[in-house]
C-alpha atoms as a PDB file:
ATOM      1  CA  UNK A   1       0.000   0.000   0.000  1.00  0.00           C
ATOM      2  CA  UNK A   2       1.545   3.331  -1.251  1.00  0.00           C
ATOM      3  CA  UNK A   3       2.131   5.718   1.692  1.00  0.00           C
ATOM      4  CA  UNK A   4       0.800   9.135   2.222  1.00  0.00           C
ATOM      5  CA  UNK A   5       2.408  12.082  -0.310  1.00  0.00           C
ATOM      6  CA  UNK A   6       4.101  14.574   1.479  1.00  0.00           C
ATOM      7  CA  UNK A   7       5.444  17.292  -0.869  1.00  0.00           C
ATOM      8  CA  UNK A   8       6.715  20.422   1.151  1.00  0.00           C
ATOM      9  CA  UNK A   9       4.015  21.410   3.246  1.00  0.00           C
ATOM     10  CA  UNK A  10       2.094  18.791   4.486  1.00  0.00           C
ATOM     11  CA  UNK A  11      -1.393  19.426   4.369  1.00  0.00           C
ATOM     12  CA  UNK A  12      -1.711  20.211   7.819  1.00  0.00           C
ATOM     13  CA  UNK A  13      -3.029  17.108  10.457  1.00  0.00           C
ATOM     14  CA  UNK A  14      -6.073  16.643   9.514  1.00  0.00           C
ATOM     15  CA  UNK A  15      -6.331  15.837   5.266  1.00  0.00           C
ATOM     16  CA  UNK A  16      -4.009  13.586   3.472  1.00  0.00           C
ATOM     17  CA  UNK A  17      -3.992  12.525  -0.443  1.00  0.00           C
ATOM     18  CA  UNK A  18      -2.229   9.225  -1.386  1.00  0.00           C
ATOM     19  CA  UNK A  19      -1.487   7.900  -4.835  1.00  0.00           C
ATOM     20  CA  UNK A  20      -2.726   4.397  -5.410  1.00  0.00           C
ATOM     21  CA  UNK A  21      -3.573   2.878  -8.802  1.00  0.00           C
ATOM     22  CA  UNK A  22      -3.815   5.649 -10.931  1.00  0.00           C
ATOM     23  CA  UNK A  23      -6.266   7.447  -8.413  1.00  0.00           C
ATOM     24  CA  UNK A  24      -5.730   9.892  -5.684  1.00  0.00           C
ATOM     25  CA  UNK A  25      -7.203   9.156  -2.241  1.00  0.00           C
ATOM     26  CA  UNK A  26      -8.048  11.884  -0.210  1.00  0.00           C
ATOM     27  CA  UNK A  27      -8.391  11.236   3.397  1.00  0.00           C
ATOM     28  CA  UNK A  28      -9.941  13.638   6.637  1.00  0.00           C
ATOM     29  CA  UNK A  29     -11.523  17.187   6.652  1.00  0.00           C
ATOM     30  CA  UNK A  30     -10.994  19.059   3.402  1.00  0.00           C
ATOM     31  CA  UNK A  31     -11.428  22.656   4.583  1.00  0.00           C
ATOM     32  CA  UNK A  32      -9.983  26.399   3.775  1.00  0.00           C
ATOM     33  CA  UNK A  33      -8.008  25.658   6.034  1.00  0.00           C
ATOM     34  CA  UNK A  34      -6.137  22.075   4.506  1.00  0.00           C
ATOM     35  CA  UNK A  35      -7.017  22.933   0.713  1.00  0.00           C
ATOM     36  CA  UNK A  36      -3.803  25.119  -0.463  1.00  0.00           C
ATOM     37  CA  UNK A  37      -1.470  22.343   0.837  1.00  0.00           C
ATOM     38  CA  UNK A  38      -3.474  19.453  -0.817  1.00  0.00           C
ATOM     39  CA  UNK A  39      -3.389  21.303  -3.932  1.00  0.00           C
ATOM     40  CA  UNK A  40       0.682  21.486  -3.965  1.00  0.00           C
ATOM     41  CA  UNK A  41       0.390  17.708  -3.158  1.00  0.00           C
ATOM     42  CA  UNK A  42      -2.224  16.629  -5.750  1.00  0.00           C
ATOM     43  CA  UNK A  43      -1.160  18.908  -8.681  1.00  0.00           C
ATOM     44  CA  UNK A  44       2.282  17.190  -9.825  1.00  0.00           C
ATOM     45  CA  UNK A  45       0.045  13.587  -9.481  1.00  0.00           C
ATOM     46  CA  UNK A  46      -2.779  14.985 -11.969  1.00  0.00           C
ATOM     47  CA  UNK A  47      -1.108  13.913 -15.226  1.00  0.00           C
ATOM     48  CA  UNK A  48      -1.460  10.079 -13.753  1.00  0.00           C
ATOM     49  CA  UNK A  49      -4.340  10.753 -12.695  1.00  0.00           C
ATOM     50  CA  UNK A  50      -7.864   9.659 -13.854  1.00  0.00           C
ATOM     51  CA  UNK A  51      -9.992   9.449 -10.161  1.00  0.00           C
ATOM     52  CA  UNK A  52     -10.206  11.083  -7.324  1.00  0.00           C
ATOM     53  CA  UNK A  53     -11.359   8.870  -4.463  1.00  0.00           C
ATOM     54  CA  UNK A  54     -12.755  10.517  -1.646  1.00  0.00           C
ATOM     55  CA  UNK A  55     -14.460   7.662   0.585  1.00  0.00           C
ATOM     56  CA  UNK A  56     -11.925   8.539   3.602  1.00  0.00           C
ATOM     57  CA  UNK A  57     -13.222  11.956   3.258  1.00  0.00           C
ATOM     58  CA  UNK A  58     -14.524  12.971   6.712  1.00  0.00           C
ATOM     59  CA  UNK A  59     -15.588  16.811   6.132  1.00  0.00           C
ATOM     60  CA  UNK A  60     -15.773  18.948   2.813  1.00  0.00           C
ATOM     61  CA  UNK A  61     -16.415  22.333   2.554  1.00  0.00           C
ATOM     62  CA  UNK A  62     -16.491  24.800  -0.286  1.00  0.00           C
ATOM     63  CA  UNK A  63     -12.787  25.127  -0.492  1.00  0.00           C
ATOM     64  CA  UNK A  64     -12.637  21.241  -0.835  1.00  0.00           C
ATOM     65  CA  UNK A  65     -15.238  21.560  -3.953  1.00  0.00           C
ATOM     66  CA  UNK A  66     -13.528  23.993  -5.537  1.00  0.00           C
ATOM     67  CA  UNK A  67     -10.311  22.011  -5.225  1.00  0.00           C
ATOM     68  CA  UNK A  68     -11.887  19.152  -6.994  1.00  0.00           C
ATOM     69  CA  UNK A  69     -13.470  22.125  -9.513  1.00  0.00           C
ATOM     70  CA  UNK A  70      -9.683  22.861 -10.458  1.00  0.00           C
ATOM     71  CA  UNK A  71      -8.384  19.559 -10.799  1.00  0.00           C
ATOM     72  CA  UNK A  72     -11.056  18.862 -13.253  1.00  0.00           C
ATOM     73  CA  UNK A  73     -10.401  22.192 -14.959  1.00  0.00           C
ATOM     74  CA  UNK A  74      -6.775  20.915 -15.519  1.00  0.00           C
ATOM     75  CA  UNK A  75      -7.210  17.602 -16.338  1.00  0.00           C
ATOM     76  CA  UNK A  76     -10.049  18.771 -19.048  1.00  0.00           C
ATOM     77  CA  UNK A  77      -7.575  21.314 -20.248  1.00  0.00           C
ATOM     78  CA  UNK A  78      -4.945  18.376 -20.861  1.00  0.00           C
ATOM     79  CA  UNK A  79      -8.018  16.565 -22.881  1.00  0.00           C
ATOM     80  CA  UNK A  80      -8.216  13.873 -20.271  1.00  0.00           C
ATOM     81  CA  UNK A  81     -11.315  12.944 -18.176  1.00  0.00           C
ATOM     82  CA  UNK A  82     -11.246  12.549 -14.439  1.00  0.00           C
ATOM     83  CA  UNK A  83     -14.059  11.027 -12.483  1.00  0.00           C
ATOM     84  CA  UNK A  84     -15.217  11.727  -8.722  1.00  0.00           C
ATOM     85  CA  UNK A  85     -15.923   9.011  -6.380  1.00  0.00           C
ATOM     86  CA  UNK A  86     -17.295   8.855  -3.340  1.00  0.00           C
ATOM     87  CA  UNK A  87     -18.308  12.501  -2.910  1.00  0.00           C
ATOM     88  CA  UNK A  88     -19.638  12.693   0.299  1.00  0.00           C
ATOM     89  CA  UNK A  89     -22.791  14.454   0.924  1.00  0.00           C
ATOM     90  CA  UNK A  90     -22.784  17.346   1.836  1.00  0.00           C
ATOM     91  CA  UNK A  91     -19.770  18.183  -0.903  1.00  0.00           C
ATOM     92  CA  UNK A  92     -22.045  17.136  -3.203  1.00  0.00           C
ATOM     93  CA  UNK A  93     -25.105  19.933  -1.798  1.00  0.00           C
ATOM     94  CA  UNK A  94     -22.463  22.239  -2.314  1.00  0.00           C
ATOM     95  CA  UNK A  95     -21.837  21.346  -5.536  1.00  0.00           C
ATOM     96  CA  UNK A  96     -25.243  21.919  -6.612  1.00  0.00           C
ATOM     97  CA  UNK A  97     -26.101  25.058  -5.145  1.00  0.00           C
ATOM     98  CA  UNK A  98     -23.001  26.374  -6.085  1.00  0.00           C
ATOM     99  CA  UNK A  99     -23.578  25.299 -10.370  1.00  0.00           C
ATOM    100  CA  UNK A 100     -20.598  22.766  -9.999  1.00  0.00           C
ATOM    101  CA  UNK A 101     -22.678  19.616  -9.809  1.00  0.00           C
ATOM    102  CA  UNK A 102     -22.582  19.456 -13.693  1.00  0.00           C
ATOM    103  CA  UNK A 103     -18.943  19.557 -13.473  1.00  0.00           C
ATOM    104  CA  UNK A 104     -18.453  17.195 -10.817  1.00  0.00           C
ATOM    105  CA  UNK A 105     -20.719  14.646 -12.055  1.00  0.00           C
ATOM    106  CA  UNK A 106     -23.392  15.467  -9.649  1.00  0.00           C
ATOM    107  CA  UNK A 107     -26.738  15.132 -10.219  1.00  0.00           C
END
């Protein structure tokens, strides 16, 4: 089992992101407050990259959507698709109300 990506910064104590079969775990609360430093530790991985798997997820805010907003901005602008899974709930509320559902593959 890969081990957790620390690049720099860690993410701070609470979110982690770990590579693992061509799709990037997340792990813990996703918040303002984590998001910058999962970004520097998810963006060098996003070439590889064709899910993001957040079923550790524990908390996402609106930060944490529009982290997953700009991943799939990049990957699209590469010409590559990358799928969500396991968005938890209430990202996924977010997502809506916020006109990202379409682009996260929320209904």
């Amino acid at each position: 089992m890969p081990g957790w990506l620390f690049r720099g910064q860690p993410s701070g104590p609470e979110a982690r992101v770990r590579f693992e079969d061509g799709s990037l775990v997340l792990k813990g609360r996703i918040t303002f407050e984590t998001v910058m430093g999962l970004y520097r530790e998810i963006r060098p991985y996003l070439p590889e990259v064709v899910s993001v798997n957040l079923k550790e997820v524990t908390f996402m805010d609106s930060a944490g959507v529009a982290l997953l907003v700009e991943c799939k901005r990049l990957t699209t602008r590469e010409g590559r698709e990358l799928a969500f899974l396991n968005l938890p709930d209430q990202a996924a509320s977010i997502a809506r109300l916020s006109n990202a559902g379409g682009i996260l593959g929320v209904a």
